[in-house]
C-alpha atoms as a PDB file:
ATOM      1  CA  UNK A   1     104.218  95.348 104.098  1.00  0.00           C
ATOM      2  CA  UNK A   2     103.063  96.885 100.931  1.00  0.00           C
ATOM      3  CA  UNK A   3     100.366  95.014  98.718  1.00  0.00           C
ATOM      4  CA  UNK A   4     102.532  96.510  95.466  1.00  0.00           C
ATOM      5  CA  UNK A   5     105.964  94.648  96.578  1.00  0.00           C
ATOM      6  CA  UNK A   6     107.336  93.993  93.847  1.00  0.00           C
ATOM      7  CA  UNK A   7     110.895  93.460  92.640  1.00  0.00           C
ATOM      8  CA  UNK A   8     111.175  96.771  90.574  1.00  0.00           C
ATOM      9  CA  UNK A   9     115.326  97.365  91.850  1.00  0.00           C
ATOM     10  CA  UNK A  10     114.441 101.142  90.971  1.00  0.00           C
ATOM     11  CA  UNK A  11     112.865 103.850  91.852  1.00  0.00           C
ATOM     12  CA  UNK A  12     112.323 107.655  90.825  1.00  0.00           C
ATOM     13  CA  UNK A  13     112.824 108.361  94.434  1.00  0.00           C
ATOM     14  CA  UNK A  14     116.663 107.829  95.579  1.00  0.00           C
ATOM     15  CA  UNK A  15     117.565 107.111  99.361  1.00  0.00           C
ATOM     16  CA  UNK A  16     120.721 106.847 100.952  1.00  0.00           C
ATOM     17  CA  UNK A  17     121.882 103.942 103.763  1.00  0.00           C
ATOM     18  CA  UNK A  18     124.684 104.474 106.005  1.00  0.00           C
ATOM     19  CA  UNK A  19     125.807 102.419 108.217  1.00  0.00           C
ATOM     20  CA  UNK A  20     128.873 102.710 110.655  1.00  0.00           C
ATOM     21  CA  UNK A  21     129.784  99.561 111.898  1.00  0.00           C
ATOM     22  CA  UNK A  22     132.941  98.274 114.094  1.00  0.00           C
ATOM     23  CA  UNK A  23     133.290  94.577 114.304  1.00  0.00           C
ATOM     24  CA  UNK A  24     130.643  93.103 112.841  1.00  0.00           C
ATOM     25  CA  UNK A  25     131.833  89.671 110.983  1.00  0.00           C
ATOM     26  CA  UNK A  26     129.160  88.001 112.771  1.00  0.00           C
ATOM     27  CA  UNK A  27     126.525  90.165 111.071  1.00  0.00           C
ATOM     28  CA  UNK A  28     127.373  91.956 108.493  1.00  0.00           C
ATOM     29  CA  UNK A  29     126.992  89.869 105.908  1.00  0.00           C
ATOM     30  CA  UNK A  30     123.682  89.293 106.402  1.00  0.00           C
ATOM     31  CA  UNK A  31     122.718  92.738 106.267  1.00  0.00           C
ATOM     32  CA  UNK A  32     124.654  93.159 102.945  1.00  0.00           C
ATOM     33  CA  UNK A  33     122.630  90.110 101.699  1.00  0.00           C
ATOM     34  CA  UNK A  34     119.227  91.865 102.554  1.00  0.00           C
ATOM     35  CA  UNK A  35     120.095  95.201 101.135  1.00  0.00           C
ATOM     36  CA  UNK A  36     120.933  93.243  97.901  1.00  0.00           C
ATOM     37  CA  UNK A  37     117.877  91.915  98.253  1.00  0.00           C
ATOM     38  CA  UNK A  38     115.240  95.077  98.240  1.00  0.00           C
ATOM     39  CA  UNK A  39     113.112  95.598  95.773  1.00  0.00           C
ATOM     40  CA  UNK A  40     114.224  99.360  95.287  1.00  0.00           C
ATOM     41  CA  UNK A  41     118.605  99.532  95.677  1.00  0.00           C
ATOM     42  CA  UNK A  42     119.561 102.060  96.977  1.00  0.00           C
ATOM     43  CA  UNK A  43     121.267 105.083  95.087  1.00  0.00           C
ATOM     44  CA  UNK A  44     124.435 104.564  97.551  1.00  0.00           C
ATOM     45  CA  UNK A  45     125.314 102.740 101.192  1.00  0.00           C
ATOM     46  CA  UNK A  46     127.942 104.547 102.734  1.00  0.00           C
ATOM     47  CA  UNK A  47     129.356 102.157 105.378  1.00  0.00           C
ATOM     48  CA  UNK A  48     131.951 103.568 107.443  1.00  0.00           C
ATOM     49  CA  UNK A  49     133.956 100.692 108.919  1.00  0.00           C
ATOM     50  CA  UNK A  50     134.910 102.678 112.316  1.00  0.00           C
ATOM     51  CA  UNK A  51     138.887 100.667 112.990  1.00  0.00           C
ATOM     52  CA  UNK A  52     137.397  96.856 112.582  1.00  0.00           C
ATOM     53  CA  UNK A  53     140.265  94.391 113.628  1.00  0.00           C
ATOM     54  CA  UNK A  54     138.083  91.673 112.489  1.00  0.00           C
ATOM     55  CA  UNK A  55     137.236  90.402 109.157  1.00  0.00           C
ATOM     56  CA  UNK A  56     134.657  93.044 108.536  1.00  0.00           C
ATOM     57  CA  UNK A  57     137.309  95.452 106.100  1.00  0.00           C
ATOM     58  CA  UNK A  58     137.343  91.739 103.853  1.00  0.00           C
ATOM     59  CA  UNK A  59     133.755  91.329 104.317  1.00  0.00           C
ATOM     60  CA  UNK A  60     132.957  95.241 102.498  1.00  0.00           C
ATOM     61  CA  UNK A  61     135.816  94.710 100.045  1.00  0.00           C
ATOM     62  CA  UNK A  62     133.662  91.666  98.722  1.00  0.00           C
ATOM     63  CA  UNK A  63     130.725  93.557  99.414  1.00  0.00           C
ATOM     64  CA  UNK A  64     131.847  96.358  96.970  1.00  0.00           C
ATOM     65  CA  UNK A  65     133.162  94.438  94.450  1.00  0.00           C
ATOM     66  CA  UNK A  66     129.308  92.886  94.265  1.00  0.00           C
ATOM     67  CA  UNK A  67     127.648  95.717  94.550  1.00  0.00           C
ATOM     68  CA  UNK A  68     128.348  99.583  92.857  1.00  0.00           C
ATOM     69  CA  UNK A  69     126.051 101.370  95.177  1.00  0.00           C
ATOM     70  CA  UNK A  70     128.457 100.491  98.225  1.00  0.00           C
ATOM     71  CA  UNK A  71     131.199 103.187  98.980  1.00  0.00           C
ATOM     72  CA  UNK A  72     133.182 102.119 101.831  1.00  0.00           C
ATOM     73  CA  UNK A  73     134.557 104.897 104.503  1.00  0.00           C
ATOM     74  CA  UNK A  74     137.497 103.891 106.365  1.00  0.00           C
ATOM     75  CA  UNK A  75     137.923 105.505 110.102  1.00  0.00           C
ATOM     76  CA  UNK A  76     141.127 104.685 112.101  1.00  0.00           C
ATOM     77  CA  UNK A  77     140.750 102.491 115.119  1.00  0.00           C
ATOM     78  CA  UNK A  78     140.094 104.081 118.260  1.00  0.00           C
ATOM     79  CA  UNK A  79     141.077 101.365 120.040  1.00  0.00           C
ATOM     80  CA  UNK A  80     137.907 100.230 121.442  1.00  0.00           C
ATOM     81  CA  UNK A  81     134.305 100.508 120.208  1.00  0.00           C
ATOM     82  CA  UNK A  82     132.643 103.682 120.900  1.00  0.00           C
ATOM     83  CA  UNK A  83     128.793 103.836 121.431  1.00  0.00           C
ATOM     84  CA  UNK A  84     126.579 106.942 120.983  1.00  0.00           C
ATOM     85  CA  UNK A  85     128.673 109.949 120.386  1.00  0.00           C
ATOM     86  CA  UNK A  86     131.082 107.843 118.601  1.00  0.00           C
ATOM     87  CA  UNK A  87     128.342 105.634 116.122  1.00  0.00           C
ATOM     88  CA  UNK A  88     127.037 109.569 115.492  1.00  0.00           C
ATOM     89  CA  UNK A  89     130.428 110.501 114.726  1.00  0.00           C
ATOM     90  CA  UNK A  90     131.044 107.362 112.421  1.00  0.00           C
ATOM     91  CA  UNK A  91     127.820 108.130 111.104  1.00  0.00           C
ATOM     92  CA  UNK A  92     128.387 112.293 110.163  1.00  0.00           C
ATOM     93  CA  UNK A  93     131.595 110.940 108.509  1.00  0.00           C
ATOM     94  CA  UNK A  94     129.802 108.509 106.355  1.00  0.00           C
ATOM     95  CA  UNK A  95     127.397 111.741 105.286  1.00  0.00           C
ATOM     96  CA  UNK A  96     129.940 113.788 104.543  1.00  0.00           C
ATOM     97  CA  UNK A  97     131.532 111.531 102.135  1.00  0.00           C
ATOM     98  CA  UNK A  98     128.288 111.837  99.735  1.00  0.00           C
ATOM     99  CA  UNK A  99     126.071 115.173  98.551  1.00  0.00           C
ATOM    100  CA  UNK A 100     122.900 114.578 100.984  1.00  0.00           C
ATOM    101  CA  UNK A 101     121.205 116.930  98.266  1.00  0.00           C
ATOM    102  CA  UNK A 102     121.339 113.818  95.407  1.00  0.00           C
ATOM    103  CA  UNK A 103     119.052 112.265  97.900  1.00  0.00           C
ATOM    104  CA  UNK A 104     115.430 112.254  98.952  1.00  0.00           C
ATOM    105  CA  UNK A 105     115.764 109.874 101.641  1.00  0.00           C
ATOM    106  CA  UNK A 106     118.328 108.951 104.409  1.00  0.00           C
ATOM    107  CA  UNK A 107     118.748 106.199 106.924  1.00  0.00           C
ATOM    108  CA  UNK A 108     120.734 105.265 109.724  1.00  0.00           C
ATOM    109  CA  UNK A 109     120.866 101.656 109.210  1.00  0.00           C
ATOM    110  CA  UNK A 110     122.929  99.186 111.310  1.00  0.00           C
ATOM    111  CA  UNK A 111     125.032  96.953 110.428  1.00  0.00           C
ATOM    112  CA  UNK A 112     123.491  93.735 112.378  1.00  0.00           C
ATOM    113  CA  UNK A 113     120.019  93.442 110.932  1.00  0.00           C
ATOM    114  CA  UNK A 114     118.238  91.205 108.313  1.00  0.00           C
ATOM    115  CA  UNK A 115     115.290  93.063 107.304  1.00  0.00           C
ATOM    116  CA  UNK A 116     112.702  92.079 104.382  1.00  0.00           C
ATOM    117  CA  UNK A 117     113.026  92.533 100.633  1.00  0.00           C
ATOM    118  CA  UNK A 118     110.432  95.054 100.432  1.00  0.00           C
ATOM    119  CA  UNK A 119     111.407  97.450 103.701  1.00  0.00           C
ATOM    120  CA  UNK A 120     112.498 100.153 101.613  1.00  0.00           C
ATOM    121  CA  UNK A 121     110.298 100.068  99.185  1.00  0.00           C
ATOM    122  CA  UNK A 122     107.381 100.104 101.519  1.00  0.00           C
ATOM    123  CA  UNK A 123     108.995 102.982 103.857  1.00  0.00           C
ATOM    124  CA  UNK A 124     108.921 105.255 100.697  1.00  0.00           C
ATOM    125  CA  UNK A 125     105.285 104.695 100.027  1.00  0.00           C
ATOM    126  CA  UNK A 126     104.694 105.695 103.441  1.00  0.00           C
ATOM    127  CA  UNK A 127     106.877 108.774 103.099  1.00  0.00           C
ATOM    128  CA  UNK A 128     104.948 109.497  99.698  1.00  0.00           C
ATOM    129  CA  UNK A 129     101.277 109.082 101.025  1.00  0.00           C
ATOM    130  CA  UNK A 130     101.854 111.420 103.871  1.00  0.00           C
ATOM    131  CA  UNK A 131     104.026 114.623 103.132  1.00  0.00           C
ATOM    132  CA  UNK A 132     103.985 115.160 107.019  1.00  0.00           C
ATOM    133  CA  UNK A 133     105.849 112.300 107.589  1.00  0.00           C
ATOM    134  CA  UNK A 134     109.120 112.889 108.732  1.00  0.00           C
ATOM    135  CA  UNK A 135     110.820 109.604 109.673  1.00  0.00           C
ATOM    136  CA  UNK A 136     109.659 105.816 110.506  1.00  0.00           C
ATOM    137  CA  UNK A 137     111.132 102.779 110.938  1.00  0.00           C
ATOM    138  CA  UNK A 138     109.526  98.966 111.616  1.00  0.00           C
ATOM    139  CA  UNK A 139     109.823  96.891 114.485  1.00  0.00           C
ATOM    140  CA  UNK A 140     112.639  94.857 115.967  1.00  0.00           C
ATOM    141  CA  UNK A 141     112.538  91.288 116.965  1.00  0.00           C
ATOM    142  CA  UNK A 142     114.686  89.497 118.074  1.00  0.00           C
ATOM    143  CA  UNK A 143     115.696  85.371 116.759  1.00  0.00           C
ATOM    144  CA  UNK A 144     116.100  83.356 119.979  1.00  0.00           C
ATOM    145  CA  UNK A 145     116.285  79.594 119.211  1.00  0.00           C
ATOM    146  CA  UNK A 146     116.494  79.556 115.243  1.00  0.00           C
ATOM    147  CA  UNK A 147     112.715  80.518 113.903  1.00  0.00           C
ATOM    148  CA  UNK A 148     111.070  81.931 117.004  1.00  0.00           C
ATOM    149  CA  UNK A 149     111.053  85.546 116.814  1.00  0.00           C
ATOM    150  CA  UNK A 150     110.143  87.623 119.837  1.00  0.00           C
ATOM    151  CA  UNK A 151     109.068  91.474 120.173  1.00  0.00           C
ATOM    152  CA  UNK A 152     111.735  94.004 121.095  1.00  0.00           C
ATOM    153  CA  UNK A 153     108.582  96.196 122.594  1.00  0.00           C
ATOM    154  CA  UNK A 154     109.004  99.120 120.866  1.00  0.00           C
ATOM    155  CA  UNK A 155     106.312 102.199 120.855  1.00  0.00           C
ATOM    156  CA  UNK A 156     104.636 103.588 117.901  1.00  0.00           C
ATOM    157  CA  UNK A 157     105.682 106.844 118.701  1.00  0.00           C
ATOM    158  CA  UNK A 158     109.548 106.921 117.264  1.00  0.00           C
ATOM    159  CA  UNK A 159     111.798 105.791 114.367  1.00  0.00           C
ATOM    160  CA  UNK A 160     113.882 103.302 116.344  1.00  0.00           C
ATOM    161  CA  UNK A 161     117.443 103.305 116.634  1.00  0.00           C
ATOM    162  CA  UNK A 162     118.284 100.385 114.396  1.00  0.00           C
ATOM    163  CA  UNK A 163     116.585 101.672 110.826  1.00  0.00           C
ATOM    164  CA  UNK A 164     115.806 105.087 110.999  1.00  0.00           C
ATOM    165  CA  UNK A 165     114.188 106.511 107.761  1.00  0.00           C
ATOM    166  CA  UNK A 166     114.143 110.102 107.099  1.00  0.00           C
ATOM    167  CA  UNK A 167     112.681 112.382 104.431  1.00  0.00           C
ATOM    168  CA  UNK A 168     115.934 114.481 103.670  1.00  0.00           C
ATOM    169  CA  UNK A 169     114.297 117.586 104.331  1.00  0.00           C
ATOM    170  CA  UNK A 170     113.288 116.129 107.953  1.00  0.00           C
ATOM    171  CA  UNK A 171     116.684 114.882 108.643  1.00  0.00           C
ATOM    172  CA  UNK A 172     118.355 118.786 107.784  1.00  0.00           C
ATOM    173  CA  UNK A 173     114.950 120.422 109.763  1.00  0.00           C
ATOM    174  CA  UNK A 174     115.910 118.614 113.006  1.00  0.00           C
ATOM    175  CA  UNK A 175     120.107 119.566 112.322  1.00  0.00           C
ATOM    176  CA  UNK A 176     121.362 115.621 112.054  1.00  0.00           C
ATOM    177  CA  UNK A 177     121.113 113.764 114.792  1.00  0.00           C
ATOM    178  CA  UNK A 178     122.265 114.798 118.504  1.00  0.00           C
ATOM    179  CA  UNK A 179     126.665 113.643 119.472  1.00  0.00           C
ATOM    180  CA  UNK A 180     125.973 111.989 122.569  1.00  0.00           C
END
């Protein structure tokens, strides 16, 4: 975490979130309550509800109405959740609903995570103090009995799958991510 956390809500650098999500009542608000919570907003979170039949479409309509940077983007219900290709197809419709060239950063985010008020901020200081950098993410853990928080084991040597952080050049170098 970044010694210069602090709760500055902006930044000169803008970064985009989206998140497809299908069913998520159980977690969604959460995640809406830590994004709320960074110390840099982001510039928009596209969250493309992919055919919920729960209460998630309720749960972004409130979520919208608290916060302007959330742009919901409706997909029709397939009938049953789709993983991989389909979360990459949710996902390329929630990118083509903004200009990726109004942003210097992108992430995949999901829609089941609580992460810490500075996450953000501290992946763009990582991003700016090493112009190699292409994408990072932190580390998982998971909440088994109320406070204890165990490992998910993941290496050092890739931006994980549930908050992946890109540099927007990165993300169009590598051609989006693989529909599988």
């Amino acid at each position: 975490m970044s010694d210069s956390c602090v709760n500055n809500r902006q930044s000169s650098r803008r970064y985009l979130l989206v998140t497809p999500c299908r069913n998520e009542e159980e977690y969604l608000q959460i995640t809406i309550d830590s994004i709320g919570a960074q110390t840099i907003l982001p510039a928009c979170w596209a969250i493309v509800d992919d055919g919920s039949t729960d209460r998630t479409p309720e749960i972004l309509k409130a979520a919208c109405e608290k916060y302007s940077f959330i742009k919901v983007v409706p997909r029709k219900d397939r009938g049953a959740r789709k993983v991989g290709a389909g979360v990459i197809e949710a996902f390329n419709d929630g990118l083509a609903a903004v200009d990726i060239n109004d942003f210097d950063y992108l992430c995949k985010l999901d829609a089941d995570l609580g992460i810490p008020d500075c996450y953000f901020q501290s992946m763009i200081e990582r991003m700016e103090s090493d112009p190699m950098l292409g994408n990072i993410s932190g580390k998982t853990y998971i909440n088994v009995q109320g406070d204890k928080w165990i490992s998910e084991r993941m290496g050092d040597e890739n931006a994980i799958g549930p908050a992946k952080f890109y540099r927007k050049e990165g993300y169009e170098d590598i051609g989006g991510f693989v529909r599988q």
